[in-house]
PDB file of N, CA and C in Angstrom:
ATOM      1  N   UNK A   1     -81.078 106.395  44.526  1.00  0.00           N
ATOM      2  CA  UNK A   1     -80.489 105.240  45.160  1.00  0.00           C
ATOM      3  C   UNK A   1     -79.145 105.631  45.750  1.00  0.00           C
ATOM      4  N   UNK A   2     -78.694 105.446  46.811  1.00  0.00           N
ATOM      5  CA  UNK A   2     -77.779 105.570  47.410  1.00  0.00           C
ATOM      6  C   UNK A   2     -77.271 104.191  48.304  1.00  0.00           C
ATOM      7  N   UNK A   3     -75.946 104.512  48.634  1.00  0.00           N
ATOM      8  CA  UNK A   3     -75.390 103.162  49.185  1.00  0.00           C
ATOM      9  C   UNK A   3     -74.994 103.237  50.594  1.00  0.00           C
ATOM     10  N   UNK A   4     -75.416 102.386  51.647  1.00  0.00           N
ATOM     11  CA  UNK A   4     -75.067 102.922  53.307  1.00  0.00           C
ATOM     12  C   UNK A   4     -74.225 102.059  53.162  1.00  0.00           C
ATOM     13  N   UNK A   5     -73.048 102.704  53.834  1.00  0.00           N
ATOM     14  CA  UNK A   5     -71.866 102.078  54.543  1.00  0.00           C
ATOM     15  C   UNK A   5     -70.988 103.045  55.900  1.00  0.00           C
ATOM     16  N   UNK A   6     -70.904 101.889  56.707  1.00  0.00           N
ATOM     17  CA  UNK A   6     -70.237 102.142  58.369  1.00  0.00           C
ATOM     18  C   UNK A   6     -71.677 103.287  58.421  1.00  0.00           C
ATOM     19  N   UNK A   7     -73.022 102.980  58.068  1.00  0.00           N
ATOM     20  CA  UNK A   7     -74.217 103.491  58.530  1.00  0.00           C
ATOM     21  C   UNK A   7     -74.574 105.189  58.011  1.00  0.00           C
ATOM     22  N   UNK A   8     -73.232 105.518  57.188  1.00  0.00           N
ATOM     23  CA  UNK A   8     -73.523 106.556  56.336  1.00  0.00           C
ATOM     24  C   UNK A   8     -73.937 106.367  54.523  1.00  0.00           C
ATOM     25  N   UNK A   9     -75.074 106.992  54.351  1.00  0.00           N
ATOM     26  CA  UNK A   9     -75.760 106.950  53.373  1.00  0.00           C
ATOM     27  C   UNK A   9     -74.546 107.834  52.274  1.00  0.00           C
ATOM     28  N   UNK A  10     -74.370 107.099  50.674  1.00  0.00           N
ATOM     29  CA  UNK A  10     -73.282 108.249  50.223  1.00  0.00           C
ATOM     30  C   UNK A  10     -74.216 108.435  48.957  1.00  0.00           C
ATOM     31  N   UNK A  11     -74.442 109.729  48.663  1.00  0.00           N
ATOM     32  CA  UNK A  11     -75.048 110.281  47.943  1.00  0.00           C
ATOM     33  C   UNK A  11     -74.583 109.883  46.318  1.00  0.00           C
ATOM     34  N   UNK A  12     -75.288 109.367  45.396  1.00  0.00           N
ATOM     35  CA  UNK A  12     -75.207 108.835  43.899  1.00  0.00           C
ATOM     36  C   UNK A  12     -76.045 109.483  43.166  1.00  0.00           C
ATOM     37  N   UNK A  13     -75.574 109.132  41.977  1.00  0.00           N
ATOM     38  CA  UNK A  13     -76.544 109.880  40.475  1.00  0.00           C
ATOM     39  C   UNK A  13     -77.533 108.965  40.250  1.00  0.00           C
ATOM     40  N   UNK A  14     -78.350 109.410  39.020  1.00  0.00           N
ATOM     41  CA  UNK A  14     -79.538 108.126  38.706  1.00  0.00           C
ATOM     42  C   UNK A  14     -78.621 106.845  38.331  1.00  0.00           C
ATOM     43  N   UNK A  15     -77.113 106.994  37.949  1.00  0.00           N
ATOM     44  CA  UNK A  15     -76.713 105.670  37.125  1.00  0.00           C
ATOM     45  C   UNK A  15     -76.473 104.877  38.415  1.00  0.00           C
ATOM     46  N   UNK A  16     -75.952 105.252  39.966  1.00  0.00           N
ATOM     47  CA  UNK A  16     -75.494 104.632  41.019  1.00  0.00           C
ATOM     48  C   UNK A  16     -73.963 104.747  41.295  1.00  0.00           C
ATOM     49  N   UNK A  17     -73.639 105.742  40.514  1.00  0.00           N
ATOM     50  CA  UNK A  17     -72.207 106.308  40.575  1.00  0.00           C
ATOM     51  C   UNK A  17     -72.085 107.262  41.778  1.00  0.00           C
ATOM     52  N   UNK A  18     -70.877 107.179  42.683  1.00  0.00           N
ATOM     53  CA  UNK A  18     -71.250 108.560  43.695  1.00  0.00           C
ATOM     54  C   UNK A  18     -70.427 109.237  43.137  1.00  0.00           C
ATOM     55  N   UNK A  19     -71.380 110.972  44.138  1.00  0.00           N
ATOM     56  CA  UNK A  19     -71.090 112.200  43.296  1.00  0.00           C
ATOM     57  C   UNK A  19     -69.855 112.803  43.647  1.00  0.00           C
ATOM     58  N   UNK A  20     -69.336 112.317  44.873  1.00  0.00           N
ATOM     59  CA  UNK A  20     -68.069 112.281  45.710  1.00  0.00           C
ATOM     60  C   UNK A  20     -67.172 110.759  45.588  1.00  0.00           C
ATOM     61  N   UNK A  21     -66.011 111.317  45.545  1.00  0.00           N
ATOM     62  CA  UNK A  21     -65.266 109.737  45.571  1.00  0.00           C
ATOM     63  C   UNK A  21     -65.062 109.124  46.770  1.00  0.00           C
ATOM     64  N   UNK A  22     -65.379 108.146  47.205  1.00  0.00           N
ATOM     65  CA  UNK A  22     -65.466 107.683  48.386  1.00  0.00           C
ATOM     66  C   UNK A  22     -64.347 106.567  48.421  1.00  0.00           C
ATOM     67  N   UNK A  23     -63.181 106.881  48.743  1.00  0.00           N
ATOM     68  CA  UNK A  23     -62.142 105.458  48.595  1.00  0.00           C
ATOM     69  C   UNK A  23     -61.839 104.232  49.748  1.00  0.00           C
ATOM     70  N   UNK A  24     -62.578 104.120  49.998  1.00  0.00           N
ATOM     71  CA  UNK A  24     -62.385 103.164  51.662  1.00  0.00           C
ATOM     72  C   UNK A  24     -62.839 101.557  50.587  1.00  0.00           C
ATOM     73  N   UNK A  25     -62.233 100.881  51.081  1.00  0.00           N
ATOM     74  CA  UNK A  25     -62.387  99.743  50.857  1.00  0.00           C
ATOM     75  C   UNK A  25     -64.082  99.362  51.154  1.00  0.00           C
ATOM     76  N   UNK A  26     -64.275  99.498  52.335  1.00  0.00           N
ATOM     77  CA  UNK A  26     -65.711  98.955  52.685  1.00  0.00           C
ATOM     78  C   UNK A  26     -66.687  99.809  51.617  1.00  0.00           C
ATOM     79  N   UNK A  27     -66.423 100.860  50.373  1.00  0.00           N
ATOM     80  CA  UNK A  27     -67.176 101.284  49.747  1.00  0.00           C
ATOM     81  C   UNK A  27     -67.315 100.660  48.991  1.00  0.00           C
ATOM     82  N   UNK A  28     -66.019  99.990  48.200  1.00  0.00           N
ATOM     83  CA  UNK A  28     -66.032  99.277  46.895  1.00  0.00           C
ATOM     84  C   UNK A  28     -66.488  97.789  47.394  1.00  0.00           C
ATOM     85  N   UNK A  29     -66.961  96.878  48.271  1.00  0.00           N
ATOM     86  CA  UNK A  29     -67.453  95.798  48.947  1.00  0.00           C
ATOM     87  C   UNK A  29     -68.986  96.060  48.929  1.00  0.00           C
ATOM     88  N   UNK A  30     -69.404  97.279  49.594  1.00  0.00           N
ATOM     89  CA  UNK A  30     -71.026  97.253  49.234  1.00  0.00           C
ATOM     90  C   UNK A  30     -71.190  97.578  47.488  1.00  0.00           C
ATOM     91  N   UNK A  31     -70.366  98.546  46.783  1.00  0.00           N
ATOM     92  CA  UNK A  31     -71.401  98.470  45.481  1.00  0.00           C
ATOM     93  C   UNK A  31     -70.934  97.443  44.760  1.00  0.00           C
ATOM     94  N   UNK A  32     -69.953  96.916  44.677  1.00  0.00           N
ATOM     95  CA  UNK A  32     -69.564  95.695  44.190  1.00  0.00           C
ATOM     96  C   UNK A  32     -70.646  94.258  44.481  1.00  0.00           C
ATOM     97  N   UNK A  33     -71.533  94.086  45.572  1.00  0.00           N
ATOM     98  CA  UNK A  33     -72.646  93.415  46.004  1.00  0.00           C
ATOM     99  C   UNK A  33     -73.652  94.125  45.404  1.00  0.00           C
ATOM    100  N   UNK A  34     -73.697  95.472  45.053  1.00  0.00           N
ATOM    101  CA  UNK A  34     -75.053  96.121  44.285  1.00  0.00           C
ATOM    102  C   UNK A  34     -74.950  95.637  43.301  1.00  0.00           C
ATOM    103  N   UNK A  35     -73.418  95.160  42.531  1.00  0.00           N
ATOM    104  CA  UNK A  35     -73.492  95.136  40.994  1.00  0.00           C
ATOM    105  C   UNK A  35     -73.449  93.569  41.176  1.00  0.00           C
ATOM    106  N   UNK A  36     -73.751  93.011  41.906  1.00  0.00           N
ATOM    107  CA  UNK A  36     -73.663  91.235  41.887  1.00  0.00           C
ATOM    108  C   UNK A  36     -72.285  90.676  41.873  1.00  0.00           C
ATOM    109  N   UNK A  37     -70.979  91.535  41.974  1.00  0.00           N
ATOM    110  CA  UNK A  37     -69.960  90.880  41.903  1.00  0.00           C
ATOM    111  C   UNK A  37     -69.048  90.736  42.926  1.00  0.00           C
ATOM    112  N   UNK A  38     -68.726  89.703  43.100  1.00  0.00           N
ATOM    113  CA  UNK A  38     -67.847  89.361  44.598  1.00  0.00           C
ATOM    114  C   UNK A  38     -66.338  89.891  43.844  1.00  0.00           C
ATOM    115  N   UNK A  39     -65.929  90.247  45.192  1.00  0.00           N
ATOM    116  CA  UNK A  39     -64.248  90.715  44.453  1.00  0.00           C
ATOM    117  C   UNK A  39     -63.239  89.575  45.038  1.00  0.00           C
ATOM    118  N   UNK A  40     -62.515  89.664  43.747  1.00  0.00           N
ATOM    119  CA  UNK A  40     -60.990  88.678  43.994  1.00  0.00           C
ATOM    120  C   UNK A  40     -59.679  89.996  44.309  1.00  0.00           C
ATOM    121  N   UNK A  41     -58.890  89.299  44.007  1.00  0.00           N
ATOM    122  CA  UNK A  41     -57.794  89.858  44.404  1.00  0.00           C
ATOM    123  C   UNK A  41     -56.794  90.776  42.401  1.00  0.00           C
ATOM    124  N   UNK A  42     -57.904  90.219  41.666  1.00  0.00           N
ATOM    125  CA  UNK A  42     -57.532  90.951  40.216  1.00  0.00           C
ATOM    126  C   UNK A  42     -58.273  91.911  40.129  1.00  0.00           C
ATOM    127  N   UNK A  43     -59.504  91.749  40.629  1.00  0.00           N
ATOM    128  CA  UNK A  43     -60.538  92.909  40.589  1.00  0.00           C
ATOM    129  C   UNK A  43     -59.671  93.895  41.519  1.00  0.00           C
ATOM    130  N   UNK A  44     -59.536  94.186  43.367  1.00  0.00           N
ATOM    131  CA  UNK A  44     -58.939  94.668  43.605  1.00  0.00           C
ATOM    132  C   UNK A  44     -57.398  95.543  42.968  1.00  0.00           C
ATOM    133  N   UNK A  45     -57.118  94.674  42.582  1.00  0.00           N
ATOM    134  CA  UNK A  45     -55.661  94.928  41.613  1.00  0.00           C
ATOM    135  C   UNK A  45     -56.025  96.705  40.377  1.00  0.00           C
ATOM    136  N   UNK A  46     -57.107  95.682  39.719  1.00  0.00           N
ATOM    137  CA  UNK A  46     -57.840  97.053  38.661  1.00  0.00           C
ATOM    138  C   UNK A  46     -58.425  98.555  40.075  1.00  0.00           C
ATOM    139  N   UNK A  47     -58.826  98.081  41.102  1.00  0.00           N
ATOM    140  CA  UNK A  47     -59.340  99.400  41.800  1.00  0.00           C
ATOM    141  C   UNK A  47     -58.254 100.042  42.277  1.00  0.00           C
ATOM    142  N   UNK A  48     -57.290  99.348  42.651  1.00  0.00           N
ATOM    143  CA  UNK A  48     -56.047 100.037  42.894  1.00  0.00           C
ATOM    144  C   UNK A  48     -55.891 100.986  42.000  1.00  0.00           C
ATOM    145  N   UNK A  49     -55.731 100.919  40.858  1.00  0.00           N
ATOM    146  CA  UNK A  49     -55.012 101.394  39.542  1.00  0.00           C
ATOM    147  C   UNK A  49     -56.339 102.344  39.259  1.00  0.00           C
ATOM    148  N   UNK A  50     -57.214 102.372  39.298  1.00  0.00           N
ATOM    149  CA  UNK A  50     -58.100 103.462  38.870  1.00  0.00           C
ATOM    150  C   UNK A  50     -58.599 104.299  39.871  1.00  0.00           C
ATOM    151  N   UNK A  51     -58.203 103.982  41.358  1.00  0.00           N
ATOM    152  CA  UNK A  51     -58.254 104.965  41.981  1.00  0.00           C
ATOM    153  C   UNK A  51     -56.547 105.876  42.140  1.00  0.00           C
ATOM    154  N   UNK A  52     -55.830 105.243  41.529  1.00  0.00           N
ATOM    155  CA  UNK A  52     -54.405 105.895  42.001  1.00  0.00           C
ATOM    156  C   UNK A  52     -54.598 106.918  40.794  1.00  0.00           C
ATOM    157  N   UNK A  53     -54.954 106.764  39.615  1.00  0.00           N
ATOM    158  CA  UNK A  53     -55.284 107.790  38.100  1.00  0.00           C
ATOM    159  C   UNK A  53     -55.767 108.480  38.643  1.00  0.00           C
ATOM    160  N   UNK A  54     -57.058 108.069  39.477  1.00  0.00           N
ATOM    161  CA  UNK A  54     -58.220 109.326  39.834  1.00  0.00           C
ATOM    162  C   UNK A  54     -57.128 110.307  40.768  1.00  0.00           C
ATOM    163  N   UNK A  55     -56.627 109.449  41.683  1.00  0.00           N
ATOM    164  CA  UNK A  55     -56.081 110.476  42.525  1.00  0.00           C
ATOM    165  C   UNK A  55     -54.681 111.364  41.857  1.00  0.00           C
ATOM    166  N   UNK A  56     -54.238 111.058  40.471  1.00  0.00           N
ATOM    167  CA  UNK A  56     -53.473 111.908  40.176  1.00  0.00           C
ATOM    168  C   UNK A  56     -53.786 112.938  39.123  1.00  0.00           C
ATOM    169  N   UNK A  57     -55.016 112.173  38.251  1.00  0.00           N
ATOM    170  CA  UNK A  57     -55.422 112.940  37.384  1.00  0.00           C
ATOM    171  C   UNK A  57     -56.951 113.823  37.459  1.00  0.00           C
ATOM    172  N   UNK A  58     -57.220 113.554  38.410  1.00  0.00           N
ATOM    173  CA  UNK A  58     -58.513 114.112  39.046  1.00  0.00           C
ATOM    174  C   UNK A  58     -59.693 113.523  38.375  1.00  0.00           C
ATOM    175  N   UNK A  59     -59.597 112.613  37.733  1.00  0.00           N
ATOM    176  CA  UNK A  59     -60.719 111.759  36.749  1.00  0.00           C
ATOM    177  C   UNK A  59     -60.255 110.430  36.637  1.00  0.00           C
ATOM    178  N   UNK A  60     -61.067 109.116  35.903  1.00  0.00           N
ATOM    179  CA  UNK A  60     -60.507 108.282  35.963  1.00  0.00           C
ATOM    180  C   UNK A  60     -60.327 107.700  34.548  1.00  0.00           C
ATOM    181  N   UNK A  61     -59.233 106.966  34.316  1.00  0.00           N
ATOM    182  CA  UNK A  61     -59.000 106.268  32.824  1.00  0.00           C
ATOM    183  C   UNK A  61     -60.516 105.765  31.843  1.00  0.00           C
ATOM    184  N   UNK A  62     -60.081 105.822  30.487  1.00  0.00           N
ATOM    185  CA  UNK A  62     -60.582 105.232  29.632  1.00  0.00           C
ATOM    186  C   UNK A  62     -60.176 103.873  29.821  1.00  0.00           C
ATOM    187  N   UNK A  63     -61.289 103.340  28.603  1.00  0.00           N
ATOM    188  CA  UNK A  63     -60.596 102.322  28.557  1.00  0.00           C
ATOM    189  C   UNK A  63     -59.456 101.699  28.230  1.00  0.00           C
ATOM    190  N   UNK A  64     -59.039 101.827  27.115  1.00  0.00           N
ATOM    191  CA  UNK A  64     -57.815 102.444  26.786  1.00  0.00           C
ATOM    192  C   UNK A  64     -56.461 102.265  27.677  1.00  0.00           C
ATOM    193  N   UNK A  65     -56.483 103.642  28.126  1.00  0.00           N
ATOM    194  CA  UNK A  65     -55.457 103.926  29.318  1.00  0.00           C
ATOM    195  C   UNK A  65     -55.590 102.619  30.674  1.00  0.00           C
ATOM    196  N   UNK A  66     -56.743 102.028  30.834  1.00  0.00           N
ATOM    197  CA  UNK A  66     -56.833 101.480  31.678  1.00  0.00           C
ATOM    198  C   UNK A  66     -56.100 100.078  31.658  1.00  0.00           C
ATOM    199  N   UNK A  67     -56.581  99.291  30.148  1.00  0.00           N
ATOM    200  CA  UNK A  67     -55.789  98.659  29.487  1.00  0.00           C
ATOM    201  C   UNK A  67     -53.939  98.669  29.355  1.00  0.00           C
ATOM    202  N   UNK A  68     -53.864  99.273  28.833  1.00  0.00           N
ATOM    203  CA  UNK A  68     -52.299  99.781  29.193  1.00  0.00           C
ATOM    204  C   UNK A  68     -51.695  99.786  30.377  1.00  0.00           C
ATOM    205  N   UNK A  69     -52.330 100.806  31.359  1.00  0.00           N
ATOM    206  CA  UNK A  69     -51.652 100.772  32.378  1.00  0.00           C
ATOM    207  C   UNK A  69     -52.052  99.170  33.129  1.00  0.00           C
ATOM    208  N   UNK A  70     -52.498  98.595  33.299  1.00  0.00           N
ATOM    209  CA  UNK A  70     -52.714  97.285  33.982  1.00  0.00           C
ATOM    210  C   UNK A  70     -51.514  96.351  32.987  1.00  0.00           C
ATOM    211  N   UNK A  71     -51.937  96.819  32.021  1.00  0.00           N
ATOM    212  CA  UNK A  71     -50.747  95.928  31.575  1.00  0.00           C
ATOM    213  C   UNK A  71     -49.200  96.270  31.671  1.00  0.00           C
ATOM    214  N   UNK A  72     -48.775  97.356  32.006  1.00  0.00           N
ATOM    215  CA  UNK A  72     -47.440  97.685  32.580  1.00  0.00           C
ATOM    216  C   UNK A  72     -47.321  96.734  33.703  1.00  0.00           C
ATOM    217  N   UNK A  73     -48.271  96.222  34.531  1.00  0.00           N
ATOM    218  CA  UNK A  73     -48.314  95.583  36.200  1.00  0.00           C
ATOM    219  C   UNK A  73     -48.174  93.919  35.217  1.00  0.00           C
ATOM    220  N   UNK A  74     -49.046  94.031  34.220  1.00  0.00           N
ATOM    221  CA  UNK A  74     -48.975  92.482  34.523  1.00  0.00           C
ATOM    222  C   UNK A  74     -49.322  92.109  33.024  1.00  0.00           C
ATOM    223  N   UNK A  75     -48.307  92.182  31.986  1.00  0.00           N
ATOM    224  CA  UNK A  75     -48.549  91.698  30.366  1.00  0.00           C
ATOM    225  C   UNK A  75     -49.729  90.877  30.024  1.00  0.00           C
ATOM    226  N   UNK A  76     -49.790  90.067  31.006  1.00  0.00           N
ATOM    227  CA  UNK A  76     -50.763  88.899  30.916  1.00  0.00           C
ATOM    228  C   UNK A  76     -52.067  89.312  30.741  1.00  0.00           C
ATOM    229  N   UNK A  77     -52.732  90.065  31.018  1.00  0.00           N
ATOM    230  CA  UNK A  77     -53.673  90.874  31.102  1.00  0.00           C
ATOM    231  C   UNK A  77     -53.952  91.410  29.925  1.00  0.00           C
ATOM    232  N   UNK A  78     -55.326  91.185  29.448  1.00  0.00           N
ATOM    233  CA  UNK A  78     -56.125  91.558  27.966  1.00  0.00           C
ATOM    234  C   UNK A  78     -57.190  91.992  28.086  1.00  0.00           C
ATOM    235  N   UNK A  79     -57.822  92.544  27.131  1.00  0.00           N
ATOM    236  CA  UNK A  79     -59.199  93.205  27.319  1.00  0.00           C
ATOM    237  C   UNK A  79     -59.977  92.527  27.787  1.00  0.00           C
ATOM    238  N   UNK A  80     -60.134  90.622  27.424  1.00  0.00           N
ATOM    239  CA  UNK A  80     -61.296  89.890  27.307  1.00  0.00           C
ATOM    240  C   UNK A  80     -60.992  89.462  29.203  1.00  0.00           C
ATOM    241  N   UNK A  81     -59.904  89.811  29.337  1.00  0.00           N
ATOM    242  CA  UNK A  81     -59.424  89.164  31.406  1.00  0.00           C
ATOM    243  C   UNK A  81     -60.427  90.616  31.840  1.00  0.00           C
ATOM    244  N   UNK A  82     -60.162  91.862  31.925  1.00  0.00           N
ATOM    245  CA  UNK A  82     -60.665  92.496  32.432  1.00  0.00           C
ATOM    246  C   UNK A  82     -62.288  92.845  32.284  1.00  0.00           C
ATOM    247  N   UNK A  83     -62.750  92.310  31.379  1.00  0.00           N
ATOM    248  CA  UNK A  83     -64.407  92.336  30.819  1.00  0.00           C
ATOM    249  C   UNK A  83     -65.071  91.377  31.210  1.00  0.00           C
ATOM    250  N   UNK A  84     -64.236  90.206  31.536  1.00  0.00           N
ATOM    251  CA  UNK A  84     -64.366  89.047  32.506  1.00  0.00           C
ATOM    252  C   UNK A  84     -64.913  89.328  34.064  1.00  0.00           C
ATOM    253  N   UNK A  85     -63.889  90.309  34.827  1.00  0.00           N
ATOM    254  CA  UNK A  85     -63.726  91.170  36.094  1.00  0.00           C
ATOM    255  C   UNK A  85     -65.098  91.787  36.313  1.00  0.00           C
ATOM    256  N   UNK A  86     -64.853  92.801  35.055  1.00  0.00           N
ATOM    257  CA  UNK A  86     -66.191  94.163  35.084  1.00  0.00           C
ATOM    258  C   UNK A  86     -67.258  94.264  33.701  1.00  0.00           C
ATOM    259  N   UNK A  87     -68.005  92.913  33.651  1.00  0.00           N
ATOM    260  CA  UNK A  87     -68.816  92.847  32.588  1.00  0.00           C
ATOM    261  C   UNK A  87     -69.455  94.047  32.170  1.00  0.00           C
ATOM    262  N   UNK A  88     -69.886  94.525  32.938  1.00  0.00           N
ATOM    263  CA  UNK A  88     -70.861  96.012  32.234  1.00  0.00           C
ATOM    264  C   UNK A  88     -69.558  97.184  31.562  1.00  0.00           C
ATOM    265  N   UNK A  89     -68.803  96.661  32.024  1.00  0.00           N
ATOM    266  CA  UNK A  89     -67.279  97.536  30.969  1.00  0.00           C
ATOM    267  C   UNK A  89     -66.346  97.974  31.986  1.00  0.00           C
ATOM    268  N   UNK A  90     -65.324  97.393  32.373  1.00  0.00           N
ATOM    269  CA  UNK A  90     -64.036  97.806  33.006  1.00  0.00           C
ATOM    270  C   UNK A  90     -64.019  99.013  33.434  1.00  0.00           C
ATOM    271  N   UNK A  91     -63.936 100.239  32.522  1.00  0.00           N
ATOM    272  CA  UNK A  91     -63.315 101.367  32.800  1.00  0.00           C
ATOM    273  C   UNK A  91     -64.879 101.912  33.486  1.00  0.00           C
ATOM    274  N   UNK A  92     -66.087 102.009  33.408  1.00  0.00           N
ATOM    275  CA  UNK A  92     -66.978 102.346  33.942  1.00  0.00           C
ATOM    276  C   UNK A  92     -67.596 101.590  35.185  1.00  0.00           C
ATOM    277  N   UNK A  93     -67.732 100.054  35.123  1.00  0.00           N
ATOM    278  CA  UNK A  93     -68.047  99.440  35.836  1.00  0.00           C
ATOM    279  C   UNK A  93     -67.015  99.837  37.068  1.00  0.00           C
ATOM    280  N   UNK A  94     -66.111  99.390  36.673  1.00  0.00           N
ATOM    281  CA  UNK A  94     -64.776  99.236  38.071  1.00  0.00           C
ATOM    282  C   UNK A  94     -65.146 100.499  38.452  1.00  0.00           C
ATOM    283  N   UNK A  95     -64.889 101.893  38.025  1.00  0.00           N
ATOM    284  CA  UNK A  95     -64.721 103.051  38.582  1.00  0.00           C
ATOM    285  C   UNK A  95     -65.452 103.201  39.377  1.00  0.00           C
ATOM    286  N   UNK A  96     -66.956 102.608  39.083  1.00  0.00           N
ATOM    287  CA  UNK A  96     -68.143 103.003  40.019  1.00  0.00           C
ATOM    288  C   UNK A  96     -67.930 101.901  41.375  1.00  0.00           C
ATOM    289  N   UNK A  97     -67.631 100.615  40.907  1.00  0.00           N
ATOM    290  CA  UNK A  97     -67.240  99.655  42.126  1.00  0.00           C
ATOM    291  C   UNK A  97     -65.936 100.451  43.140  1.00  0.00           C
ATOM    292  N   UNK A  98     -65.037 100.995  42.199  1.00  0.00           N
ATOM    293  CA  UNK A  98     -63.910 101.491  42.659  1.00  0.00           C
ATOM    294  C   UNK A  98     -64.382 102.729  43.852  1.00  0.00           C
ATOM    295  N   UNK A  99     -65.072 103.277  44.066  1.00  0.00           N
ATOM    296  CA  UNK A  99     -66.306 104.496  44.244  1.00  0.00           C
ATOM    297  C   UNK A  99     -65.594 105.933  44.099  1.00  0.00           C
ATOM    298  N   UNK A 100     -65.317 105.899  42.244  1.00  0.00           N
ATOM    299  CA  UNK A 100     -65.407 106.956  41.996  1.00  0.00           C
ATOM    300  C   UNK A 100     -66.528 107.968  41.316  1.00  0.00           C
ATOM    301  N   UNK A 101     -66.839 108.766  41.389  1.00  0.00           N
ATOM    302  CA  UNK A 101     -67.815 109.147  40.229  1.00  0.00           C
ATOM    303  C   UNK A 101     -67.716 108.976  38.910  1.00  0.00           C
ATOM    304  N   UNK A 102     -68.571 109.061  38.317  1.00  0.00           N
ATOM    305  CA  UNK A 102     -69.291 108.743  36.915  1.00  0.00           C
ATOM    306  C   UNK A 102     -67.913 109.036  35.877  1.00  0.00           C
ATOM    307  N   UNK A 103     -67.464 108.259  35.428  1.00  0.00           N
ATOM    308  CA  UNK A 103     -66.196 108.462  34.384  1.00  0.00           C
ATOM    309  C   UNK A 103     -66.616 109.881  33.282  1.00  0.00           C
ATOM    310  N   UNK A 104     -65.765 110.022  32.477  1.00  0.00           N
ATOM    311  CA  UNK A 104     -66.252 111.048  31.672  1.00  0.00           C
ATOM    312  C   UNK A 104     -66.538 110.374  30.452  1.00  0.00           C
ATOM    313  N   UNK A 105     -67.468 111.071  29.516  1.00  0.00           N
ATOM    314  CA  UNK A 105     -67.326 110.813  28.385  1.00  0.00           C
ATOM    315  C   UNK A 105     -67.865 109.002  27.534  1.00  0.00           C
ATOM    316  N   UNK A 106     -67.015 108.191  27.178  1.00  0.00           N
ATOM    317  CA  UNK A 106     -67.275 107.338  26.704  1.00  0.00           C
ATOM    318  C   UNK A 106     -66.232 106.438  27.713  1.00  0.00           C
ATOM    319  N   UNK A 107     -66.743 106.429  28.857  1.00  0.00           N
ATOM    320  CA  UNK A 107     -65.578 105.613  29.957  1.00  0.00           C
ATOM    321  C   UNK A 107     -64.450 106.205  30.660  1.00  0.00           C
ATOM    322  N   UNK A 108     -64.336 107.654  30.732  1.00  0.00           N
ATOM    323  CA  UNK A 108     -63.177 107.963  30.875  1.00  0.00           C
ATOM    324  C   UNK A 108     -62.245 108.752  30.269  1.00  0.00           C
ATOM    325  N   UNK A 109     -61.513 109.474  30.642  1.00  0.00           N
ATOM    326  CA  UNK A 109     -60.434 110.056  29.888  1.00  0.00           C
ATOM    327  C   UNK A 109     -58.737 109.961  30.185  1.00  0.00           C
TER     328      UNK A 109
END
């Protein structure tokens, strides 16, 4: 399964994660419609933040770390707000909406 966008096909794993990070907005809009979820402006907020990790740490947060750092932006923010966002699990769900590849491990590192 793969996802076309601006009419290019981007190559994914069996889970629907791509194998390349693809950061354009119009990426995270089509798989975000694969995963049934329309984005707000909190969801956006979390892709920000897990593509800026990816882009410094060459991988993307746990959950954990993901937690934390969102909450440096905005205290208000708890596990049960962001599981709300990315039901199938924040740090995996988002990343793949986010269009990074497949987190490591148990969500991330």
């Amino acid at each position: 399964m793969g996802y076309v966008v601006d009419g290019q096909e981007l190559e994914c794993d069996a889970e629907g994660y791509l194998k390349e990070a693809d950061l354009r907005d119009e990426t995270c809009r089509v798989i975000a419609d694969a995963e049934g979820i329309e984005l707000t402006d909190a969801h956006w907020a979390v892709i920000r933040f897990l593509r800026e990790r990816f882009q410094e740490d060459g991988h993307s947060p746990n959950f954990r770390n993901l937690l934390k750092g969102m909450q440096e932006h905005d205290a208000a923010i708890d596990s049960k707000a962001l599981y709300d966002l990315f039901p199938v699990g924040p740090a995996k769900q988002g990343a793949k909406i986010a269009g990074l590849p497949q987190p490591y491990g148990k969500g991330g590192y």
